[in-house]
N, C-alpha and C. Protein backbone atom coordinates (compact mmCIF):
# COMPACT_ATOMS: atom_id res chain seq x y z
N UNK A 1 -4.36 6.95 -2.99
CA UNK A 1 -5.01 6.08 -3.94
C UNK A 1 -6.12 5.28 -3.25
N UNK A 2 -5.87 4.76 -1.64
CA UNK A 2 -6.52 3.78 -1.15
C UNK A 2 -8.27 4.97 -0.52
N UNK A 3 -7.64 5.87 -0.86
CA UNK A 3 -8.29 6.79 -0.09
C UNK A 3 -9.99 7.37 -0.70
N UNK A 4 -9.63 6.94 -2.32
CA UNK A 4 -10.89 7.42 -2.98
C UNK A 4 -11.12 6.02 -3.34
N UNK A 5 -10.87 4.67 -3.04
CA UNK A 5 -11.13 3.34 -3.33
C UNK A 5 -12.25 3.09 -3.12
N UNK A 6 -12.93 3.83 -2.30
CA UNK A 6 -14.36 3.03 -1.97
C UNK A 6 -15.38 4.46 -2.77
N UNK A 7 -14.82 5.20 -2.43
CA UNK A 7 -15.88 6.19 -3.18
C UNK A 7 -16.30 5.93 -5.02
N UNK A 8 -14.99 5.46 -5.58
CA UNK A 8 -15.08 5.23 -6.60
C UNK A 8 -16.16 3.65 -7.19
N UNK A 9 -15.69 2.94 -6.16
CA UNK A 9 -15.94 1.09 -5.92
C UNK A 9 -17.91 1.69 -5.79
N UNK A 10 -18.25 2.47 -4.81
CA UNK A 10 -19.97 2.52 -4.30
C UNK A 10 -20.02 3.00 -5.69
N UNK A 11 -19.92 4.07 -6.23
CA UNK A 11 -20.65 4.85 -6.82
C UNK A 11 -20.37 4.11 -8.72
N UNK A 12 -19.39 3.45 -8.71
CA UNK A 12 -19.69 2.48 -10.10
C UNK A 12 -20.54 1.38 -9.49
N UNK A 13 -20.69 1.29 -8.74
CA UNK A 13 -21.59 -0.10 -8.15
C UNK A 13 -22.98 0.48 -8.63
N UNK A 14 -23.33 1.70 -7.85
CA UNK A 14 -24.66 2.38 -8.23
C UNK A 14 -24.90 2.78 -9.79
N UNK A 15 -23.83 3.05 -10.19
CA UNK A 15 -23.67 3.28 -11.41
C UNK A 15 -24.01 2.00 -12.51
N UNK A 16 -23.75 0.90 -12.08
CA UNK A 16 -23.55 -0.87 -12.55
C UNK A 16 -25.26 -1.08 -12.41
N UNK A 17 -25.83 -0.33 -10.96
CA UNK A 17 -27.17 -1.02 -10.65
C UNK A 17 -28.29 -0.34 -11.45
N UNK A 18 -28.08 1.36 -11.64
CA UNK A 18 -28.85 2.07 -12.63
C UNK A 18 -28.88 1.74 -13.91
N UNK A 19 -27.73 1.27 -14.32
CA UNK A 19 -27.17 1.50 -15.79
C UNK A 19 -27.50 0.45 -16.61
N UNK A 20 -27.49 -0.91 -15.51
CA UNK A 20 -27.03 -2.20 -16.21
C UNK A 20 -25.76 -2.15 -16.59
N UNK A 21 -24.85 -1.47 -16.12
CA UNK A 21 -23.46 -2.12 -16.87
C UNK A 21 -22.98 -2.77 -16.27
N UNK A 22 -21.17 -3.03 -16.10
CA UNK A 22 -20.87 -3.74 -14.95
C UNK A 22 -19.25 -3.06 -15.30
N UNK A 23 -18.94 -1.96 -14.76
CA UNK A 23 -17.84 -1.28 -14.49
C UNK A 23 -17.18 -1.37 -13.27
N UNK A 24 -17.93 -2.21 -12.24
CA UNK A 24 -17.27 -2.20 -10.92
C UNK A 24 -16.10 -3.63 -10.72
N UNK A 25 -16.35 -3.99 -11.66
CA UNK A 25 -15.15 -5.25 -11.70
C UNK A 25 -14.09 -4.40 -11.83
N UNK A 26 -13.53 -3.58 -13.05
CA UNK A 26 -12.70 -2.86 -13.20
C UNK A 26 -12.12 -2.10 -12.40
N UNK A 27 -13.15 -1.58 -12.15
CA UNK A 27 -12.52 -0.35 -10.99
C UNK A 27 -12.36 -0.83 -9.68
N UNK A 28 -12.79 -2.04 -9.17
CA UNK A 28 -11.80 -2.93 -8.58
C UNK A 28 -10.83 -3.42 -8.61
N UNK A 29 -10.80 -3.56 -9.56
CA UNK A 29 -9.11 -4.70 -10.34
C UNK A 29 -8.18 -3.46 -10.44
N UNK A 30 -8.30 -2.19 -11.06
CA UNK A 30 -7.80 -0.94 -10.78
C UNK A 30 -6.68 -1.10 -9.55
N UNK A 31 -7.28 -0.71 -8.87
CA UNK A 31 -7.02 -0.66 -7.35
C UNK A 31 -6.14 -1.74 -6.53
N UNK A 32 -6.74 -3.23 -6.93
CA UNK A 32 -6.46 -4.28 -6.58
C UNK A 32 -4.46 -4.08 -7.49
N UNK A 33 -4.45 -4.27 -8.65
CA UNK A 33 -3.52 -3.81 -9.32
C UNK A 33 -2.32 -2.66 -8.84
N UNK A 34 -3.04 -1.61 -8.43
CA UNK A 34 -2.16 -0.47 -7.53
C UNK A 34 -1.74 -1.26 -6.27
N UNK A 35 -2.87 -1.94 -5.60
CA UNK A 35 -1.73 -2.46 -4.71
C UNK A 35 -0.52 -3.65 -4.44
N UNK A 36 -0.64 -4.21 -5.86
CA UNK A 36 0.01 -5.49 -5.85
C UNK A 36 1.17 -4.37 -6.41
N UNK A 37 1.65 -3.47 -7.17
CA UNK A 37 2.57 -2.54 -7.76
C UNK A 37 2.96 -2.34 -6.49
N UNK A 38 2.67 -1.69 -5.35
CA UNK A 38 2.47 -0.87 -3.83
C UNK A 38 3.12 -2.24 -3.42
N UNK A 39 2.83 -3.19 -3.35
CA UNK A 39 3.55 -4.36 -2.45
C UNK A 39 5.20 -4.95 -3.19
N UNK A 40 5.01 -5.01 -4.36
CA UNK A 40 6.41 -5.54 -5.64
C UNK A 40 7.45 -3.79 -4.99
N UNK A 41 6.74 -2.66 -4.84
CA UNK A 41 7.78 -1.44 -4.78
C UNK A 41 8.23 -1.75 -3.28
N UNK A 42 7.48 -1.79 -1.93
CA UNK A 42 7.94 -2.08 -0.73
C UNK A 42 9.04 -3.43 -0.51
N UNK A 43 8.55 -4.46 -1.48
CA UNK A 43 9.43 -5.55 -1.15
C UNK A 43 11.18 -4.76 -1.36
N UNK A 44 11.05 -3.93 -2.93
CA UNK A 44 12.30 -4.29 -3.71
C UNK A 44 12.88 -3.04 -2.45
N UNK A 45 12.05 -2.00 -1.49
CA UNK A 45 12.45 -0.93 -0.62
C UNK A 45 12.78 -1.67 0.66
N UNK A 46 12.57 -2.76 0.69
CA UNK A 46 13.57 -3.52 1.95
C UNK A 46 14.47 -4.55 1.88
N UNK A 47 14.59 -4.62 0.55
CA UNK A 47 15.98 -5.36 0.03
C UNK A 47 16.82 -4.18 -0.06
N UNK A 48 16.70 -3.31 -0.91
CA UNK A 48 17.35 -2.24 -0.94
C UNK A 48 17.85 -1.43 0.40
N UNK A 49 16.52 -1.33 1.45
CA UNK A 49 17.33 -1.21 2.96
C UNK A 49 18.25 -1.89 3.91
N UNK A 50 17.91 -3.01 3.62
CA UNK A 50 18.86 -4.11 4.02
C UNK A 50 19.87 -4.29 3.86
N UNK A 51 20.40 -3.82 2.20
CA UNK A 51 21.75 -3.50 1.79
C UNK A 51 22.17 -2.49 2.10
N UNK A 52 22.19 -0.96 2.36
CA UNK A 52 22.16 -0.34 2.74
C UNK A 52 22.41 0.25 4.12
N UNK A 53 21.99 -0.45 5.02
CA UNK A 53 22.32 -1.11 6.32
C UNK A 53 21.00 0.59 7.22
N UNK A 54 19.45 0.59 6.27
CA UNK A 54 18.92 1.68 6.88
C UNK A 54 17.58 0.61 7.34
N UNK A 55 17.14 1.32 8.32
CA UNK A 55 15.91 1.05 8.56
C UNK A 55 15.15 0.32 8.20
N UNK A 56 14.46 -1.13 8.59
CA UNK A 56 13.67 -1.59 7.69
C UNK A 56 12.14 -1.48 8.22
N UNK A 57 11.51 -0.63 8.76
CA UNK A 57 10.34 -0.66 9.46
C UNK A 57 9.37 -0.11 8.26
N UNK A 58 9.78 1.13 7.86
CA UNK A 58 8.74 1.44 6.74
C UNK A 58 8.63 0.67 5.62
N UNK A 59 9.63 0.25 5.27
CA UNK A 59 9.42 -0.87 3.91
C UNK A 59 8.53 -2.10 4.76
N UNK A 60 8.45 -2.85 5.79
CA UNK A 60 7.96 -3.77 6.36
C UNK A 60 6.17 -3.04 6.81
N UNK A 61 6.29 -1.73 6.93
CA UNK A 61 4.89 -1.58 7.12
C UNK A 61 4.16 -1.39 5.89
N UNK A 62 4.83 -1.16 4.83
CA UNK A 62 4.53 -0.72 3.44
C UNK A 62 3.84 -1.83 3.06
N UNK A 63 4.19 -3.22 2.97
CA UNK A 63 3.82 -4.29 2.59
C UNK A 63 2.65 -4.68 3.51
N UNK A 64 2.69 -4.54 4.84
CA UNK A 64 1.37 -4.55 5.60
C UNK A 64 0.54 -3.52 5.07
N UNK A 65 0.53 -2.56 4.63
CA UNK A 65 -0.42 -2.15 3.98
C UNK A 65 -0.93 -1.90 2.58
N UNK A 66 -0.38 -2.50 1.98
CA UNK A 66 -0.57 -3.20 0.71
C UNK A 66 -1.15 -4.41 0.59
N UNK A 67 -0.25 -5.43 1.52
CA UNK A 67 -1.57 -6.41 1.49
C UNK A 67 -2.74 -6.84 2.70
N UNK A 68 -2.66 -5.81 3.56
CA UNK A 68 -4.24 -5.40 3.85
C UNK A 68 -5.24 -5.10 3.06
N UNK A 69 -4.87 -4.32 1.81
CA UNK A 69 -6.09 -3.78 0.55
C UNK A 69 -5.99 -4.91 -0.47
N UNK A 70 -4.48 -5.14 -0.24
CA UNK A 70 -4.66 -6.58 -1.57
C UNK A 70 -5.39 -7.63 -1.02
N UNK A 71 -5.58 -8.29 -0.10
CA UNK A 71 -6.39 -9.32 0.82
C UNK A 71 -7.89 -8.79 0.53
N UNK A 72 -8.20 -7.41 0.70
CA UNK A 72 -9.56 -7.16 1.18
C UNK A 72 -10.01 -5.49 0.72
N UNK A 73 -10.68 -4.94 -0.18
CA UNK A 73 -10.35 -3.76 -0.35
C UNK A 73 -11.45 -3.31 0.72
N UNK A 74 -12.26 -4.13 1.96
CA UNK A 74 -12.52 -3.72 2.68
C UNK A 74 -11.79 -2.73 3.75
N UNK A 75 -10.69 -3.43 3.79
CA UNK A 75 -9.24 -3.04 4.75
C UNK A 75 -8.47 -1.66 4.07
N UNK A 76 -9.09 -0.95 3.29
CA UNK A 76 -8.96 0.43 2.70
C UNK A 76 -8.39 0.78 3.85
N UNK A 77 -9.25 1.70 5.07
CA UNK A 77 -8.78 2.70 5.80
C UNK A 77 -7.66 2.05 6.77
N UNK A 78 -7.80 0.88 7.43
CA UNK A 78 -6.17 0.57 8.13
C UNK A 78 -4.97 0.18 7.33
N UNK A 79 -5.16 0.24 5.96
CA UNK A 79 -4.18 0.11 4.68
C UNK A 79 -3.63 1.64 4.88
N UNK A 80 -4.43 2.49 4.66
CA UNK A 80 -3.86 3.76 4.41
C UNK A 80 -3.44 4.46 6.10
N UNK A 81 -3.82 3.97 6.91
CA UNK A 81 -3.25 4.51 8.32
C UNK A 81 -1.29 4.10 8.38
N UNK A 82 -1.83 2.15 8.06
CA UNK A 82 -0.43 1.94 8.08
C UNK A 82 0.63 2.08 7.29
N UNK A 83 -0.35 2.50 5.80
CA UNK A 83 0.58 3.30 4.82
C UNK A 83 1.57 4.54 4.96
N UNK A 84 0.13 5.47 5.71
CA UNK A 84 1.14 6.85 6.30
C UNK A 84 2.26 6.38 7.11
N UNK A 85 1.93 5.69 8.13
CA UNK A 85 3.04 5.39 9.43
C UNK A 85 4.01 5.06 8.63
N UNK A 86 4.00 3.78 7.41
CA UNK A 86 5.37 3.67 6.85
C UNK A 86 5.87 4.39 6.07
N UNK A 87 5.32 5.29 5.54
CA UNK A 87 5.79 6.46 4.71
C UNK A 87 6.94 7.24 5.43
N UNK A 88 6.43 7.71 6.91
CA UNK A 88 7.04 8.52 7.30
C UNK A 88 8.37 7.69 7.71
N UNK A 89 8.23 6.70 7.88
CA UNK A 89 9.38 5.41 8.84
C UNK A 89 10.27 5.93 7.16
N UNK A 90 9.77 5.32 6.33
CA UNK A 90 10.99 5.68 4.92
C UNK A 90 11.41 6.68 4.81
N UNK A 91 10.72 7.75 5.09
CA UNK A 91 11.41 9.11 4.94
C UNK A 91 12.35 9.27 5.76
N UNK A 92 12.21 8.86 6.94
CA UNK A 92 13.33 9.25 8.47
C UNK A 92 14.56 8.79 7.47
N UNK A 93 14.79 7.65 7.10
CA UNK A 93 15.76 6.78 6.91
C UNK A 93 17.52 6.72 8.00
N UNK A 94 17.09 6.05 9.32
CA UNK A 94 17.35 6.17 10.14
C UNK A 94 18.88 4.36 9.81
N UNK A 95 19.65 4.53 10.17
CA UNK A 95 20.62 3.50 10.16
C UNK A 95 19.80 2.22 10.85
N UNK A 96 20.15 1.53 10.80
CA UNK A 96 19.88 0.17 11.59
C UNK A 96 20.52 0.03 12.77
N UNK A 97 19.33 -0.77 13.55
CA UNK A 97 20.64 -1.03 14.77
C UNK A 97 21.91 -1.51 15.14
N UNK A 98 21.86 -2.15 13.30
CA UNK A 98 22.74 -2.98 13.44
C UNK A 98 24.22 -2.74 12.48
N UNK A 99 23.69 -1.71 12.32
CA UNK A 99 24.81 -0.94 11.05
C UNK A 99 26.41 -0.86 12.06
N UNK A 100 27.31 -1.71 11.04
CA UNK A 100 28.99 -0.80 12.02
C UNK A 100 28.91 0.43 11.31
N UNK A 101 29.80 0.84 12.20
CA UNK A 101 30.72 2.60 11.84
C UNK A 101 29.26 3.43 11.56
N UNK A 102 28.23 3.59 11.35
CA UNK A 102 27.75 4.66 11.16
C UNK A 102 26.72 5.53 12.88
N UNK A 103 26.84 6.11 12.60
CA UNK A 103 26.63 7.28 13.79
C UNK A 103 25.35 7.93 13.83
C-alpha cells in the first residue's frame, strides 16, 4: 500500500496543478487512513501476542511502521522496509522468552 503512496500522491498533485482540481488532499487522507487502520491492527496483534505468550517484535515493528507514514508520508520507504521486517517477525511466531512449558 505504502509502496504506490507517492506515485499516486505526485501524479494527483500534477494532476491538481494541470487540472485545477484538488484531489491530492484525498489521496492523501487515503493513505494517511490505511495507516492509522495498519497501526489500530498491530496494536490489537500485540495484545493478542502478549496473551498468547508469542513473540512481540513484529507487532512492535508493525506500529513503527505505521506510524512512520502516519507522522510523515514522507517516511513511505523506511515504513515499508520496517513493515516487511515485521511481517516476517509475525509470521515466525516464535514463543517468548518468557513463555513456561513451551519448547
Amino acid at each position: 500500500m505504502f509502496a504506490v503512496s507517492w506515485p499516486v500522491i505526485f501524479s494527483t498533485a500534477a494532476s491538481d496543478a494541470f487540472d485545477g482540481t484538488s484531489m491530492t488532499n484525498g489521496a492523501g487522507t487515503f493513505f494517511y487512513v490505511m495507516a492509522a487502520i495498519g497501526l489500530i491492527i498491530n496494536v490489537i496483534a500485540l495484545i493478542q501476542s502478549k496473551q498468547h505468550n508469542i513473540s512481540i517484535v513484529g507487532p512492535v515493528l508493525g506500529i513503527i511502521g505505521n506510524a512512520l507514514f502516519f507522522l510523515s508520508g514522507a517516511m513511505a520507504f523506511p515504513a515499508m522496509v520496517v513493515l516487511i521486517v515485521g511481517t516476517v517477525f509475525v509470521f515466525l511466531h516464535h514463543p517468548s522468552k518468557n513463555a513456561r512449558g513451551v519448547n
